[in-house]
C-alpha atoms as a PDB file:
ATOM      1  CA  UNK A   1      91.182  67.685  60.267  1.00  0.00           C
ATOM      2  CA  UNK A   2      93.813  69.775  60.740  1.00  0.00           C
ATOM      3  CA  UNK A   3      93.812  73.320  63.228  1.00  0.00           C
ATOM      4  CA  UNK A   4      93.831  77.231  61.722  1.00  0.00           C
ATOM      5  CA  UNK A   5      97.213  77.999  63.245  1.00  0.00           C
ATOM      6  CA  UNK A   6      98.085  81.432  63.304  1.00  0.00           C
ATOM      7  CA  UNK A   7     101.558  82.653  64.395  1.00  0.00           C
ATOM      8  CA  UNK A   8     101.817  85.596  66.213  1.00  0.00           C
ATOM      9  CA  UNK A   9     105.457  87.354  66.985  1.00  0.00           C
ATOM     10  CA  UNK A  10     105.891  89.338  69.948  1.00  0.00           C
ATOM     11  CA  UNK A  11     108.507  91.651  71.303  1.00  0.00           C
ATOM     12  CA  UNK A  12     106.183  93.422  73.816  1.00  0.00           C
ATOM     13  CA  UNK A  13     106.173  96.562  71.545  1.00  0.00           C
ATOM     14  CA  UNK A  14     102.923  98.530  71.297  1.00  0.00           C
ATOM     15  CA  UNK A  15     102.413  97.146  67.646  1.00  0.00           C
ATOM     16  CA  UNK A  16     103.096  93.293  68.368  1.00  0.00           C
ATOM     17  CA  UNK A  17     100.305  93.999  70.804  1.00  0.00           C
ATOM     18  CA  UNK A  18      97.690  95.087  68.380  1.00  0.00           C
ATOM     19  CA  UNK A  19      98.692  92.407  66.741  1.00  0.00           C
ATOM     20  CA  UNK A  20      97.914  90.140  69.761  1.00  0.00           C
ATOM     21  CA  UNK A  21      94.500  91.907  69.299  1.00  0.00           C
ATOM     22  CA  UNK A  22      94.165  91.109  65.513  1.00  0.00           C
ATOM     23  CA  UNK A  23      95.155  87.305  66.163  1.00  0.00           C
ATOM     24  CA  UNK A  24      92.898  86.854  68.361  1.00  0.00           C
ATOM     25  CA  UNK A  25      89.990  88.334  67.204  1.00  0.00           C
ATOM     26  CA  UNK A  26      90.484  86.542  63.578  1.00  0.00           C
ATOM     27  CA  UNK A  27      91.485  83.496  65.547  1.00  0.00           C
ATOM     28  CA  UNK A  28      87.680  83.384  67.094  1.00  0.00           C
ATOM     29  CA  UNK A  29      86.193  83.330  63.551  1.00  0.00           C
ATOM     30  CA  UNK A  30      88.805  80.991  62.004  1.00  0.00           C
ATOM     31  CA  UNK A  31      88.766  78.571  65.397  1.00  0.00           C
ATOM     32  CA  UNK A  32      92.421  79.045  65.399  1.00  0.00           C
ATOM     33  CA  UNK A  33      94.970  77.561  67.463  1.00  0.00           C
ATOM     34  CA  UNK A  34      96.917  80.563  68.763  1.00  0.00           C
ATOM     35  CA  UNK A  35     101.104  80.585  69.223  1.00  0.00           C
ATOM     36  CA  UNK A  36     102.512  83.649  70.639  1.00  0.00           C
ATOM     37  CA  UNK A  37     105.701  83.631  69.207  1.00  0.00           C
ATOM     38  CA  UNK A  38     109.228  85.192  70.977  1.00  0.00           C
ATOM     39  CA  UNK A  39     112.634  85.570  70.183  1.00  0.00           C
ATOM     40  CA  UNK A  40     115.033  86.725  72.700  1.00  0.00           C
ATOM     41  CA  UNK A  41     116.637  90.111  71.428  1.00  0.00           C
ATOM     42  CA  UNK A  42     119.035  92.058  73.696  1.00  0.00           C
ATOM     43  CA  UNK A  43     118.776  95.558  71.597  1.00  0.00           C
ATOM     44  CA  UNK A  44     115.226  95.149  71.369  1.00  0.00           C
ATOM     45  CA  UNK A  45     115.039  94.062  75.849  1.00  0.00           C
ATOM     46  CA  UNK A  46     117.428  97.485  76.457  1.00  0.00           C
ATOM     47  CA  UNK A  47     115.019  99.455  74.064  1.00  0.00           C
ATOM     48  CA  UNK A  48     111.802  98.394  76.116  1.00  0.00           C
ATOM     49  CA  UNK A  49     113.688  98.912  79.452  1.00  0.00           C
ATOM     50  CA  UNK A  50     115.278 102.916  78.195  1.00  0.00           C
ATOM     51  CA  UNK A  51     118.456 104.001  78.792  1.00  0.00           C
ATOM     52  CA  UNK A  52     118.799 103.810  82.462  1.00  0.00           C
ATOM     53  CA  UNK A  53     116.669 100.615  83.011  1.00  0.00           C
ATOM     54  CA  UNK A  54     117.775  97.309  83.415  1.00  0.00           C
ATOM     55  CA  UNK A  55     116.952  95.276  80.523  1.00  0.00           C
ATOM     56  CA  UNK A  56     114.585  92.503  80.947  1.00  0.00           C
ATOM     57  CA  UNK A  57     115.181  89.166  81.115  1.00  0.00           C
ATOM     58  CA  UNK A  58     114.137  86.165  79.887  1.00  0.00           C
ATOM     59  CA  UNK A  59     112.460  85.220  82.983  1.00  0.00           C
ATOM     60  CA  UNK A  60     110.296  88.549  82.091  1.00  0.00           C
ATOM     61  CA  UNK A  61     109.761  87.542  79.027  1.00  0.00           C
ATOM     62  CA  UNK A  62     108.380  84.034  79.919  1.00  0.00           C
ATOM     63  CA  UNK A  63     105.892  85.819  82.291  1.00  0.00           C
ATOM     64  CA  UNK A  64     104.714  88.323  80.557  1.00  0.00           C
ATOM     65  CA  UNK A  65     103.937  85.695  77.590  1.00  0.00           C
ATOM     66  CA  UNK A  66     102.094  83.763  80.233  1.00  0.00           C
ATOM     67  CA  UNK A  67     100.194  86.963  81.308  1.00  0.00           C
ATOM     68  CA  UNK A  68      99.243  87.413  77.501  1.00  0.00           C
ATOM     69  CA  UNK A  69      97.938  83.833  77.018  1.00  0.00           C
ATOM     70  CA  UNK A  70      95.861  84.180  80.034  1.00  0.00           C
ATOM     71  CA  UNK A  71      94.227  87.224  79.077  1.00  0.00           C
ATOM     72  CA  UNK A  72      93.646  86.262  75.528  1.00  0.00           C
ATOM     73  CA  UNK A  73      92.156  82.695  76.611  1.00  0.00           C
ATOM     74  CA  UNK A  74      90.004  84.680  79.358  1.00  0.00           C
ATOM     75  CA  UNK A  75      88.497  86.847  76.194  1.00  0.00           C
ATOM     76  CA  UNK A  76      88.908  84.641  73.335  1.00  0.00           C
ATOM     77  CA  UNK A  77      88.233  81.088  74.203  1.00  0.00           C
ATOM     78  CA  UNK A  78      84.496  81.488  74.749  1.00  0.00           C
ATOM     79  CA  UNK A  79      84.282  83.674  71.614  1.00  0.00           C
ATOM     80  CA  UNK A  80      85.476  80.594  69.496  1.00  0.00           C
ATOM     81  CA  UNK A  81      89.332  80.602  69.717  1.00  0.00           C
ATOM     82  CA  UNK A  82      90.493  76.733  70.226  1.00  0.00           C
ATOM     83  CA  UNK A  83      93.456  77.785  72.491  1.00  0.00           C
ATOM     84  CA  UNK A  84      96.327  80.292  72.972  1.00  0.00           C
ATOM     85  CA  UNK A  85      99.796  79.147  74.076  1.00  0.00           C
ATOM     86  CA  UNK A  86     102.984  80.505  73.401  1.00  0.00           C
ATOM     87  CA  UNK A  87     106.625  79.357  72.543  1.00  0.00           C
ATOM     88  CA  UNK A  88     110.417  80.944  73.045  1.00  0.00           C
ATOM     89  CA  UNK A  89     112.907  80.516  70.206  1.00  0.00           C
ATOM     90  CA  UNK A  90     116.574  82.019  70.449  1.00  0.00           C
ATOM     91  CA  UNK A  91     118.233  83.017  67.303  1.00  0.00           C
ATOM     92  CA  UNK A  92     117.534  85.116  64.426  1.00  0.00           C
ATOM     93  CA  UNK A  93     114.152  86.960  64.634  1.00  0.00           C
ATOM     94  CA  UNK A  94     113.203  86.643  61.122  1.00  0.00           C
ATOM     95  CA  UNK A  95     114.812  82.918  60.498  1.00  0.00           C
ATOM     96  CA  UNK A  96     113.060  81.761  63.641  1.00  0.00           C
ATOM     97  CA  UNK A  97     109.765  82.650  62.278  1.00  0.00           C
ATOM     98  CA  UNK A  98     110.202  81.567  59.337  1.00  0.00           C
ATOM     99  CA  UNK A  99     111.471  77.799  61.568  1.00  0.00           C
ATOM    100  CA  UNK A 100     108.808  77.667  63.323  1.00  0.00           C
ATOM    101  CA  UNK A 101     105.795  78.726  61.111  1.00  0.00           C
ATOM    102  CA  UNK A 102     106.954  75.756  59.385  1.00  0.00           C
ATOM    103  CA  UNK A 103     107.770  73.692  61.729  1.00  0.00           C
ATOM    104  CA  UNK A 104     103.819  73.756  63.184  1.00  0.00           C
ATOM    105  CA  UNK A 105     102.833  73.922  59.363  1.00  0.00           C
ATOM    106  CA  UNK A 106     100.744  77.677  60.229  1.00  0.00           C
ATOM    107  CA  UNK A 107      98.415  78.927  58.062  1.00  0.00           C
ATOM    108  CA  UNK A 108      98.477  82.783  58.962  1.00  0.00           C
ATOM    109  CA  UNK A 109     101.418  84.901  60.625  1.00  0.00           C
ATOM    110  CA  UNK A 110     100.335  88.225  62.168  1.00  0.00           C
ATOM    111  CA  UNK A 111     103.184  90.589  63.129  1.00  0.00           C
ATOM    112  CA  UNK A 112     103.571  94.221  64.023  1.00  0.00           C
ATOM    113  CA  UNK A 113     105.360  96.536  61.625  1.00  0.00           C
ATOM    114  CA  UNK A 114     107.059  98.637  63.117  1.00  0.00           C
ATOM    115  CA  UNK A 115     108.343  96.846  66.878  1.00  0.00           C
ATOM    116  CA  UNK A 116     110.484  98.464  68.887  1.00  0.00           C
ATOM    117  CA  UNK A 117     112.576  99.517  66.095  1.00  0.00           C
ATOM    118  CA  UNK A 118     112.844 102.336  64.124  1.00  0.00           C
ATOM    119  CA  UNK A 119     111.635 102.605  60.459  1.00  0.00           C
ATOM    120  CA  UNK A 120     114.245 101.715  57.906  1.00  0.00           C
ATOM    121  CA  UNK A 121     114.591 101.472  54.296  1.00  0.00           C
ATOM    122  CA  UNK A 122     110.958  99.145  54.120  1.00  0.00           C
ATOM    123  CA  UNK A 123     108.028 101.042  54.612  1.00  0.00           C
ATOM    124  CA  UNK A 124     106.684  98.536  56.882  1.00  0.00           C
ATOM    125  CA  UNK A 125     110.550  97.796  58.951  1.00  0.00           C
ATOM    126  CA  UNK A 126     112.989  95.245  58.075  1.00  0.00           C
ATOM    127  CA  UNK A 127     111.817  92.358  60.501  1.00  0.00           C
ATOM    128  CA  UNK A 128     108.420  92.407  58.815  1.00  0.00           C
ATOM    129  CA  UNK A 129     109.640  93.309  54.597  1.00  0.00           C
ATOM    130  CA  UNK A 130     112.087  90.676  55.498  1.00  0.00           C
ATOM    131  CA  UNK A 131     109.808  88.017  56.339  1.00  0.00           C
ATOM    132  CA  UNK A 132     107.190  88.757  53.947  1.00  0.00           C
ATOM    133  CA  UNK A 133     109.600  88.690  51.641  1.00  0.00           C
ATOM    134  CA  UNK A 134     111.010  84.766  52.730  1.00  0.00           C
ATOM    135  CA  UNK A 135     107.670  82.954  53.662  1.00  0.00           C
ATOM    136  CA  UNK A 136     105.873  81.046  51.861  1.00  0.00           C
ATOM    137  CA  UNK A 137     102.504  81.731  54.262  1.00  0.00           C
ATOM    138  CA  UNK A 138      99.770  84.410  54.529  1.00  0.00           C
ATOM    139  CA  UNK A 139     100.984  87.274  55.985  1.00  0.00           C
ATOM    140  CA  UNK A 140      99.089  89.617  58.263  1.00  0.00           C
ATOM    141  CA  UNK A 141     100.525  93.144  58.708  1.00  0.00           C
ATOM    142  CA  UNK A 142      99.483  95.378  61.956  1.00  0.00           C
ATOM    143  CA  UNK A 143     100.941  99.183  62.247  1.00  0.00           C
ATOM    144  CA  UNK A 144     101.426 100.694  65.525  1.00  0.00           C
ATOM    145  CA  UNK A 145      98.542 102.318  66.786  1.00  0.00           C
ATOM    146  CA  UNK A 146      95.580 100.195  64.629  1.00  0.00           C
ATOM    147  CA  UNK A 147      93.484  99.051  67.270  1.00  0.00           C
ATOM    148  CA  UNK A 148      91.289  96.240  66.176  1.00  0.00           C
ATOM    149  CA  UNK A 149      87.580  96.751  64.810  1.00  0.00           C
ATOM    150  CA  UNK A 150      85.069  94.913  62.649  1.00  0.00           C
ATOM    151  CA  UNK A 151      86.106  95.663  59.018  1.00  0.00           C
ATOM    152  CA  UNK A 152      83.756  97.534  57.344  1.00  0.00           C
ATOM    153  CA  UNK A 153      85.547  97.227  53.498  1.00  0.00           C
ATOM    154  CA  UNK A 154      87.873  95.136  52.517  1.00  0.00           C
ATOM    155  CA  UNK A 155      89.774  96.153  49.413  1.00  0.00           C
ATOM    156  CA  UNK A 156      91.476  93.294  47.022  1.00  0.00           C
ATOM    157  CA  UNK A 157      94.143  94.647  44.361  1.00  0.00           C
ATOM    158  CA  UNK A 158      94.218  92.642  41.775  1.00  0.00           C
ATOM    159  CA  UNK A 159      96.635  92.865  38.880  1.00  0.00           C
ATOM    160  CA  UNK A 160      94.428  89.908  36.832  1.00  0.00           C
ATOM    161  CA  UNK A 161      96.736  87.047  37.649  1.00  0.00           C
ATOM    162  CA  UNK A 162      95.066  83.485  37.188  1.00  0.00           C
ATOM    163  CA  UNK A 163      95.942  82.827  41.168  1.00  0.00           C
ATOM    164  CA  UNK A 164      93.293  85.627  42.240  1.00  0.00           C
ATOM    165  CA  UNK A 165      90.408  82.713  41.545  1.00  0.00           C
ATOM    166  CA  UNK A 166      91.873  81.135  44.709  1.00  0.00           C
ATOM    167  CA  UNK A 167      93.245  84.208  46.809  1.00  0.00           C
ATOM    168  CA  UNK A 168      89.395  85.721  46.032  1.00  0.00           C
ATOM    169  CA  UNK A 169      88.057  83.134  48.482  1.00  0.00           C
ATOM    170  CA  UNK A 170      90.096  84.173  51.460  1.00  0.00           C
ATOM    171  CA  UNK A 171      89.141  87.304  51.284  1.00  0.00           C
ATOM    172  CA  UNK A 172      85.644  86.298  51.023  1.00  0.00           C
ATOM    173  CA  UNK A 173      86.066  84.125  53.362  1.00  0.00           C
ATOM    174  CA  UNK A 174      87.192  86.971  56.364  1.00  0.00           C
ATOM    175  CA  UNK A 175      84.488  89.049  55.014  1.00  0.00           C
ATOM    176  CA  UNK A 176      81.649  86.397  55.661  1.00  0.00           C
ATOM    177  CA  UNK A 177      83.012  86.580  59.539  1.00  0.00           C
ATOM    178  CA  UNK A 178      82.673  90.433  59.756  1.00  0.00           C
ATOM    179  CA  UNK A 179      79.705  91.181  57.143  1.00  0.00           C
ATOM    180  CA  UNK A 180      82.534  93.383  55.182  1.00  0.00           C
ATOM    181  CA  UNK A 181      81.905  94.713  51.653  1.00  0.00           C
ATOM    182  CA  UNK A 182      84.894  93.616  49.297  1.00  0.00           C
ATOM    183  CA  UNK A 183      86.035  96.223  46.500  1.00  0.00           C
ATOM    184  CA  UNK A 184      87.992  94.112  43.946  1.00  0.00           C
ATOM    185  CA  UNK A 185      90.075  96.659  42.534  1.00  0.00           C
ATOM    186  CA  UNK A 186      92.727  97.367  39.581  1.00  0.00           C
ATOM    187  CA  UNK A 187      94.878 100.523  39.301  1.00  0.00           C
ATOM    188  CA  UNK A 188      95.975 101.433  35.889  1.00  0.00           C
ATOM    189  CA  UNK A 189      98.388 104.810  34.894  1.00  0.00           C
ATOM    190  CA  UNK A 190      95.943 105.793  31.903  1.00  0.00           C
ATOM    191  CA  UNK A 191      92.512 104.373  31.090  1.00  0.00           C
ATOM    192  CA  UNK A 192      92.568 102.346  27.799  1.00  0.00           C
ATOM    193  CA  UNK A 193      89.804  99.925  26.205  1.00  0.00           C
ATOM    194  CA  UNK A 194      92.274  97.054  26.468  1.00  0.00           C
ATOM    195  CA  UNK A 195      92.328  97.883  30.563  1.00  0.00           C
ATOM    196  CA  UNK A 196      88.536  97.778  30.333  1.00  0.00           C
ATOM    197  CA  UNK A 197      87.947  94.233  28.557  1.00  0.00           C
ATOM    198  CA  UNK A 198      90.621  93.098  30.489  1.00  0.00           C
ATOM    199  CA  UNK A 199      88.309  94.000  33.762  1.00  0.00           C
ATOM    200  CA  UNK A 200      85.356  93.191  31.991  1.00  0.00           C
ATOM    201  CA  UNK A 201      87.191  89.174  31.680  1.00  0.00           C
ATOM    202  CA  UNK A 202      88.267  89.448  34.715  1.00  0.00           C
ATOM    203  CA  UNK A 203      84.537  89.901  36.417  1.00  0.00           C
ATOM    204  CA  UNK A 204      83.320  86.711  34.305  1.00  0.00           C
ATOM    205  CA  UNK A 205      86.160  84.838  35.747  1.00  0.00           C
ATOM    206  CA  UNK A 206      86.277  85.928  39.047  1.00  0.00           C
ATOM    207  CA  UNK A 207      82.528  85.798  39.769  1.00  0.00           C
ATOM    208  CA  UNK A 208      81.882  81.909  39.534  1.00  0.00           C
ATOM    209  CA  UNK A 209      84.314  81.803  42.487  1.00  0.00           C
ATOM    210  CA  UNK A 210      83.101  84.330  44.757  1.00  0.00           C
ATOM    211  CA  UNK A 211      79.193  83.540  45.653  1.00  0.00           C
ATOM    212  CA  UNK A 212      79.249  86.887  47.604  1.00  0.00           C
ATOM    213  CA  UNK A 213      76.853  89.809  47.417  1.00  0.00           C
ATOM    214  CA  UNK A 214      78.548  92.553  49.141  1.00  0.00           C
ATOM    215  CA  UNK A 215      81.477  92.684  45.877  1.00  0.00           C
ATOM    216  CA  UNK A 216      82.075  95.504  43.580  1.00  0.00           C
ATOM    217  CA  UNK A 217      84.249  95.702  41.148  1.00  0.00           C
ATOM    218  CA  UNK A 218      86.207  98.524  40.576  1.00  0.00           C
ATOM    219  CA  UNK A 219      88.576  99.964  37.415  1.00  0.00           C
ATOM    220  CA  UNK A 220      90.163 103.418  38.575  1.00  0.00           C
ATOM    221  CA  UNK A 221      93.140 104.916  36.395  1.00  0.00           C
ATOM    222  CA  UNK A 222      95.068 107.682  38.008  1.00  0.00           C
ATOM    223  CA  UNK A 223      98.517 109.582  35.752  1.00  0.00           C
ATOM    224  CA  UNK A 224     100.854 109.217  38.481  1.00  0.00           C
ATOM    225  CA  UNK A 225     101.975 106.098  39.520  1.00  0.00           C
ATOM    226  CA  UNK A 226      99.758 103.232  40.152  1.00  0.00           C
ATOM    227  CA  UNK A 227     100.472 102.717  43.691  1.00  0.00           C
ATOM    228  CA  UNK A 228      99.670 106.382  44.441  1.00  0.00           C
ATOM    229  CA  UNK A 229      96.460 105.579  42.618  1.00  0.00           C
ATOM    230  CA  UNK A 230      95.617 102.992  44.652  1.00  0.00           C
ATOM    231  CA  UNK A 231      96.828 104.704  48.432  1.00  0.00           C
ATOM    232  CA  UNK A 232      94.146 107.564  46.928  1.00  0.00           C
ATOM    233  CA  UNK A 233      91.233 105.017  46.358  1.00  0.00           C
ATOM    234  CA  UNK A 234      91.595 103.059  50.016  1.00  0.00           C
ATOM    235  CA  UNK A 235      91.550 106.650  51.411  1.00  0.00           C
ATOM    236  CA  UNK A 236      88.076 108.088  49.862  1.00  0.00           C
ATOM    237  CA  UNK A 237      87.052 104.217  49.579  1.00  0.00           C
ATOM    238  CA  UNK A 238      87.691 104.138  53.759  1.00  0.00           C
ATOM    239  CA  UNK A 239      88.900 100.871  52.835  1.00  0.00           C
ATOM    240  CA  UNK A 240      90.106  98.984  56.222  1.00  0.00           C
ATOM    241  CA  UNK A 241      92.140  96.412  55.565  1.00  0.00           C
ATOM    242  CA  UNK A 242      93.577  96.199  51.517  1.00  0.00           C
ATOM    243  CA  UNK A 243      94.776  92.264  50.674  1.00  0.00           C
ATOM    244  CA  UNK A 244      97.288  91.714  47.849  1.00  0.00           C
ATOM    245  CA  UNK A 245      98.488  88.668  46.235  1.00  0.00           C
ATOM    246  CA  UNK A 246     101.872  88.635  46.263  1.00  0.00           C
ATOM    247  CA  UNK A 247     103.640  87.021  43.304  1.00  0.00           C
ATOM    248  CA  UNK A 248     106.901  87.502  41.552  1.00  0.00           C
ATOM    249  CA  UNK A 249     106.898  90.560  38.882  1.00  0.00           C
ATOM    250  CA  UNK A 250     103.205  91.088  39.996  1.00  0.00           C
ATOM    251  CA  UNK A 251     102.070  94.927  39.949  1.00  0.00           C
ATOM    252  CA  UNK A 252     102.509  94.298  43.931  1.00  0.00           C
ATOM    253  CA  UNK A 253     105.900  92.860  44.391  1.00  0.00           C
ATOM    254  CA  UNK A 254     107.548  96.190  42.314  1.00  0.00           C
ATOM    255  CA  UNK A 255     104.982  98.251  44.717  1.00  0.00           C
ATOM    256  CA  UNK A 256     106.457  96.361  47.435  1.00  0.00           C
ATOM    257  CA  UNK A 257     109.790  96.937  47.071  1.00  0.00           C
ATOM    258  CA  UNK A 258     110.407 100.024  44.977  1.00  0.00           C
ATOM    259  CA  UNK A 259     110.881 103.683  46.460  1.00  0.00           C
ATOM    260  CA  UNK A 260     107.173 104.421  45.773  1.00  0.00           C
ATOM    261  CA  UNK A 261     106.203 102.519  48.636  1.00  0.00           C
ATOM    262  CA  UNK A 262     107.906 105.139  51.394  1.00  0.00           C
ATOM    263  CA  UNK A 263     106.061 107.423  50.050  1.00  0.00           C
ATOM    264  CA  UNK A 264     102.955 105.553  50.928  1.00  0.00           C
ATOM    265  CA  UNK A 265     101.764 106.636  54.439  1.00  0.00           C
ATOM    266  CA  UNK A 266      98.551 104.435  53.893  1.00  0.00           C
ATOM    267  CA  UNK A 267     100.801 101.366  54.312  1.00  0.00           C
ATOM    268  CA  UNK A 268     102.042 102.119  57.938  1.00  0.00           C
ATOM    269  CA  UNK A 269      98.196 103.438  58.737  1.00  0.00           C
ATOM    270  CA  UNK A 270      96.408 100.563  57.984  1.00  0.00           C
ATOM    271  CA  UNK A 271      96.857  96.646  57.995  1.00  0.00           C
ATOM    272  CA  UNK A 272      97.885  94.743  55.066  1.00  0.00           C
ATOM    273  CA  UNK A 273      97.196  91.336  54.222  1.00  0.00           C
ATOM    274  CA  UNK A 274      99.580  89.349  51.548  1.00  0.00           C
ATOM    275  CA  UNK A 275      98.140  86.619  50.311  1.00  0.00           C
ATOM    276  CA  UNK A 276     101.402  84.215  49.176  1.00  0.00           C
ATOM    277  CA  UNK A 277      99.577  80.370  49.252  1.00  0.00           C
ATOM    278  CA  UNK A 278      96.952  79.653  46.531  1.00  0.00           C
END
């Protein structure tokens, strides 16, 4: 039977380091073989070392990696993790990822947003849009400065697509490990009765294929634009980590990539999980 594998990319910033944290921790519940993941990058080494440091090398970079494995096996392995190693690529960033996610057929990649870069035109940095974007895997999103705890909500968007049947039971499946609460939830501009039978059908669909208690679904319809709507719900909701399924001309892909999304501070505050294999 084949390994969890989660992917983890790592430039040494402080956000690929909660991300370390986030791997690991998921990794314990999901038995996961770990990869830390790094491509040599000689903006990013002069950024880390400031402008009158000498840039590190790779040498560096091959020992702190081992430093990281160490500490991660010394806290993870008894916790349920089935090992942590790591792996150097040159090339690309993004197109090495995307190589060698593939190449050791991973099932998650968890990755930083932000790096040692600044923000860009993508509310979440142009290493990370960019690979969401590309792969074909799960996608795990960290923001600088989200330390890891036990999820206490997890909120699913849903814009009724026939693949949330199967994306429904990751979710569930993360919030068996942490005892979380999962908010199923739509966003609509205006609230009409075709938006509620529509939510009505989707409850009698969705159920059969969740077997979960702690679910609730939720219909909330806001005048502005939906994704505004929904940034307001995760707030008051305290939602901790919001999963979408991510599926071309989905509700999510425009939010994804249109100019609402800058305007969405809730998206660099809190993780983000995009669900792309069912």
């Amino acid at each position: 039977m084949k390994s969890f594998t989660i992917v983890c990319p790592t430039d040494f910033s402080e956000c690929s380091l909660n991300a370390i944290e986030y791997a690991a921790k998921l990794g314990e519940k999901y038995q996961a073989k770990l990869i830390l993941f790094h491509v040599p990058n000689r903006e990013d080494y002069q950024k880390l070392a400031g402008k009158n440091g000498d840039a590190p090398t790779i040498a560096f970079a091959r020992a702190k990696l081992m430093q990281l494995v160490d500490t991660v096996n010394e806290e993870s392995i008894s916790a349920g993790l089935a090992s942590c190693s790591f792996e150097i690529r040159e090339g690309d960033t993004v197109e090495s990822i995307l190589h060698f996610s593939n190449e050791v057929n991973a099932d998650l990649i968890i990755m930083g947003t932000e790096g040692v870069n600044e923000f860009k035109k993508n509310y979440v940095g142009t290493r990370t849009s960019n690979l969401v974007e590309k792969t074909n895997r799960d996608v795990f999103v960290i923001p600088r400065k989200v330390f890891f705890k036990n999820p206490r909500k997890l909120v699913y968007a849903t814009d009724y697509l026939e693949e949330d049947k199967l994306a429904i039971q990751k979710v569930t499946q993360i919030a068996t490990f942490f005892d979380s609460e999962i908010d199923v939830l739509h966003v609509g501009s205006r609230q009409k009765s075709i938006d509620k039978a529509l939510h009505q059908s989707m409850i009698n669909e969705i159920s059969p294929f969740l077997r979960y208690e702690k679910t609730n679904f939720v219909l909330k319809s806001y005048r502005d634009d939906p994704g505004l709507g929904l940034e307001s719900y995760l707030i008051t909701a305290k939602g901790d980590i919001l999963f979408t399924l991510s599926k071309k001309k989905s509700w999510f892909e425009k939010l994804f990539t249109n100019n609402l999304s800058k305007k969405m501070s809730y998206f660099i505050n809190k993780p983000l999980f995009v669900i792309k294999n069912v």
